[in-house]
Protein backbone atom coordinates (compact mmCIF):
# COMPACT_ATOMS: atom_id res chain seq x y z
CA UNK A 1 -1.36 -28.89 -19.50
CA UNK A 2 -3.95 -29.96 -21.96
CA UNK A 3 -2.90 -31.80 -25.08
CA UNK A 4 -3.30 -28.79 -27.24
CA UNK A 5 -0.76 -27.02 -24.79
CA UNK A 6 1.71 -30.73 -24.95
CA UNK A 7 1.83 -30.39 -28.65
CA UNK A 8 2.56 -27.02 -29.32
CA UNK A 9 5.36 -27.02 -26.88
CA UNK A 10 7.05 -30.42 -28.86
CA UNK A 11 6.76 -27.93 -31.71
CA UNK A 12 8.67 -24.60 -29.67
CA UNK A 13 11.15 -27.24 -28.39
CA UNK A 14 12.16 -28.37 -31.63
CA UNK A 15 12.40 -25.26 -33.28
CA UNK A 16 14.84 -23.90 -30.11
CA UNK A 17 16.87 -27.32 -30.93
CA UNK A 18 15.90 -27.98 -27.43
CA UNK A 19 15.08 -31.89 -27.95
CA UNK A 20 16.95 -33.00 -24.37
CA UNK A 21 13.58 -31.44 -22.96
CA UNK A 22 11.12 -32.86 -25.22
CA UNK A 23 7.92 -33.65 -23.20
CA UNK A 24 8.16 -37.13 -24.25
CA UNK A 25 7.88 -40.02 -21.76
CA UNK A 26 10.62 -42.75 -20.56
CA UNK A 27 8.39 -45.47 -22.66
CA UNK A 28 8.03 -42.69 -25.38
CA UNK A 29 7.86 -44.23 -28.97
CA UNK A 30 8.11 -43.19 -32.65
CA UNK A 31 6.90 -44.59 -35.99
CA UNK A 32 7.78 -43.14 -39.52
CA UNK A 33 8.42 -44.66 -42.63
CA UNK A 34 11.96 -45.21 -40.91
CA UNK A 35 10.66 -47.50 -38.67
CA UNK A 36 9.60 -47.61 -34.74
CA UNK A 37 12.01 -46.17 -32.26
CA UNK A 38 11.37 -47.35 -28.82
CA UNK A 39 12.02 -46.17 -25.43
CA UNK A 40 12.81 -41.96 -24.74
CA UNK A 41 16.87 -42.68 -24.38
CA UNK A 42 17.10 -44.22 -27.34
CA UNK A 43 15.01 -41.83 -29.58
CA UNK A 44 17.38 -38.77 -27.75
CA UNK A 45 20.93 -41.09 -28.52
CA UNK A 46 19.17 -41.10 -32.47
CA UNK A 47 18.67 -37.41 -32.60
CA UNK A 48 22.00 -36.32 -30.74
CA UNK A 49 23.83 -39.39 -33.26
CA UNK A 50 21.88 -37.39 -36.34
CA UNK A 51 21.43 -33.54 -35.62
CA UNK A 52 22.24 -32.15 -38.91
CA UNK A 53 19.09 -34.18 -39.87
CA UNK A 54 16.80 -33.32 -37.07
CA UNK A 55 17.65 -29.83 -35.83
CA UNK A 56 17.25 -26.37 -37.88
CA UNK A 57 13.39 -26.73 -38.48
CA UNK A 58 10.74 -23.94 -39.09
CA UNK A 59 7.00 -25.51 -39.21
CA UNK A 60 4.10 -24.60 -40.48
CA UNK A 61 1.10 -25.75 -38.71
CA UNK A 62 -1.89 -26.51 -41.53
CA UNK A 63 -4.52 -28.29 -39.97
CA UNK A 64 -5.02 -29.82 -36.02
CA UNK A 65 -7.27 -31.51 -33.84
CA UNK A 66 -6.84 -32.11 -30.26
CA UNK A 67 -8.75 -34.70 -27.96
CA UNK A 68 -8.20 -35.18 -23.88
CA UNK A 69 -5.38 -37.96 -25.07
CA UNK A 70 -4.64 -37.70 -28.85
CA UNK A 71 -3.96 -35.49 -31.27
CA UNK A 72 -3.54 -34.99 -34.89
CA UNK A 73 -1.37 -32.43 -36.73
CA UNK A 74 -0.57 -31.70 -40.74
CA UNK A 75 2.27 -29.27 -40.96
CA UNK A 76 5.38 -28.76 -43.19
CA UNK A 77 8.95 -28.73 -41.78
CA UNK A 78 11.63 -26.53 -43.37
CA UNK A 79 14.93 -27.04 -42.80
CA UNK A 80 17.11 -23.86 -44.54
CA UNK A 81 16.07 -23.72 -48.26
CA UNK A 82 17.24 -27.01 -49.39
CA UNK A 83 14.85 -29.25 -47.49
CA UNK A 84 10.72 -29.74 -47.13
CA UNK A 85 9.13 -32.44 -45.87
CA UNK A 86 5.03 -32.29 -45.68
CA UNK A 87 3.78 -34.17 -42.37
CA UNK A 88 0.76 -35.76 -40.87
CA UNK A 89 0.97 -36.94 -37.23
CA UNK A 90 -1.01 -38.80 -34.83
CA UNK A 91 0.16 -37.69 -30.81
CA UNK A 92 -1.19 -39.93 -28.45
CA UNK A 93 -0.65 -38.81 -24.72
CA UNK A 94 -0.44 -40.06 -21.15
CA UNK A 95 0.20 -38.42 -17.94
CA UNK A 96 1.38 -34.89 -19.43
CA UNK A 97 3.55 -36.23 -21.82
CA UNK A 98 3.38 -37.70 -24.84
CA UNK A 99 3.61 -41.47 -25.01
CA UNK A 100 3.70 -42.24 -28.81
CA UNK A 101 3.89 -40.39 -31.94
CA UNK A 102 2.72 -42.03 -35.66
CA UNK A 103 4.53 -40.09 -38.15
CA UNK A 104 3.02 -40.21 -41.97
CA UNK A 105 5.23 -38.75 -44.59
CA UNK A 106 7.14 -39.20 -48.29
CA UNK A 107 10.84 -40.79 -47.84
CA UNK A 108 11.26 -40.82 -51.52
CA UNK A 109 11.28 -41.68 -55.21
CA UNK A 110 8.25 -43.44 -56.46
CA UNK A 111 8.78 -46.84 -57.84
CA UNK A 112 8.00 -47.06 -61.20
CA UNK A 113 4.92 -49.85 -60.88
CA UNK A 114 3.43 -47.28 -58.80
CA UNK A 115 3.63 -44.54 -60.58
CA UNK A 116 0.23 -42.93 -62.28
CA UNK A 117 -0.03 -42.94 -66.02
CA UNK A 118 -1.37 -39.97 -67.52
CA UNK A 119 -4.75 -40.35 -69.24
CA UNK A 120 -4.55 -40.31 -73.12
């Protein structure tokens, strides 16, 4: 299975609510803005702990690129109407399965200091 094929099946997986049978290896691990989740049984105990916040997704693939080991995809995750969340991730992969995942996205307000000011 090229990484293309790896990818794309994470994807089908979550969307079936599948996530027992992620392609994800034993030393699998995840960074967000959440922080890094090491190890595949502990990123499984986090989603099974959590599933009203990880299962129910539709995505919408925008943009990919796919090397022999890595991989980059932008997409948008929809979960019912009530929730959006915009995505860039970087899939890096070993073996058939994917090793590590770096997860870029927007967790919330902006803090005041960093918000723009509008030009006058």
């Amino acid at each position: 299975m090229n990484t293309e094929e790896l990818v794309k099946e994470w994807f089908e997986k979550w969307e079936k609510g599948d996530f027992l049978n992620l392609p994800i290896s034993e030393n699998f691990k995840h960074t967000s803005p959440f922080g890094t989740i090491d190890g595949k049984k502990a990123y499984l105990d986090l989603v099974k702990e959590n599933k009203d916040k990880f299962l129910g997704y539709v995505f919408k693939l925008h943009d990919a690129f796919y090397e022999e080991d890595k991989a980059c995809v932008r997409y948008t995750a929809k979960q019912s109407n009530d929730f959006s969340l915009d995505v860039s991730e970087w899939y890096y992969v070993k073996d058939n399965l994917i090793e590590k995942i770096i997860a870029y996205y927007h967790i919330g307000e902006i803090k005041e200091e960093r918000k723009l000011s509008e030009p006058e």
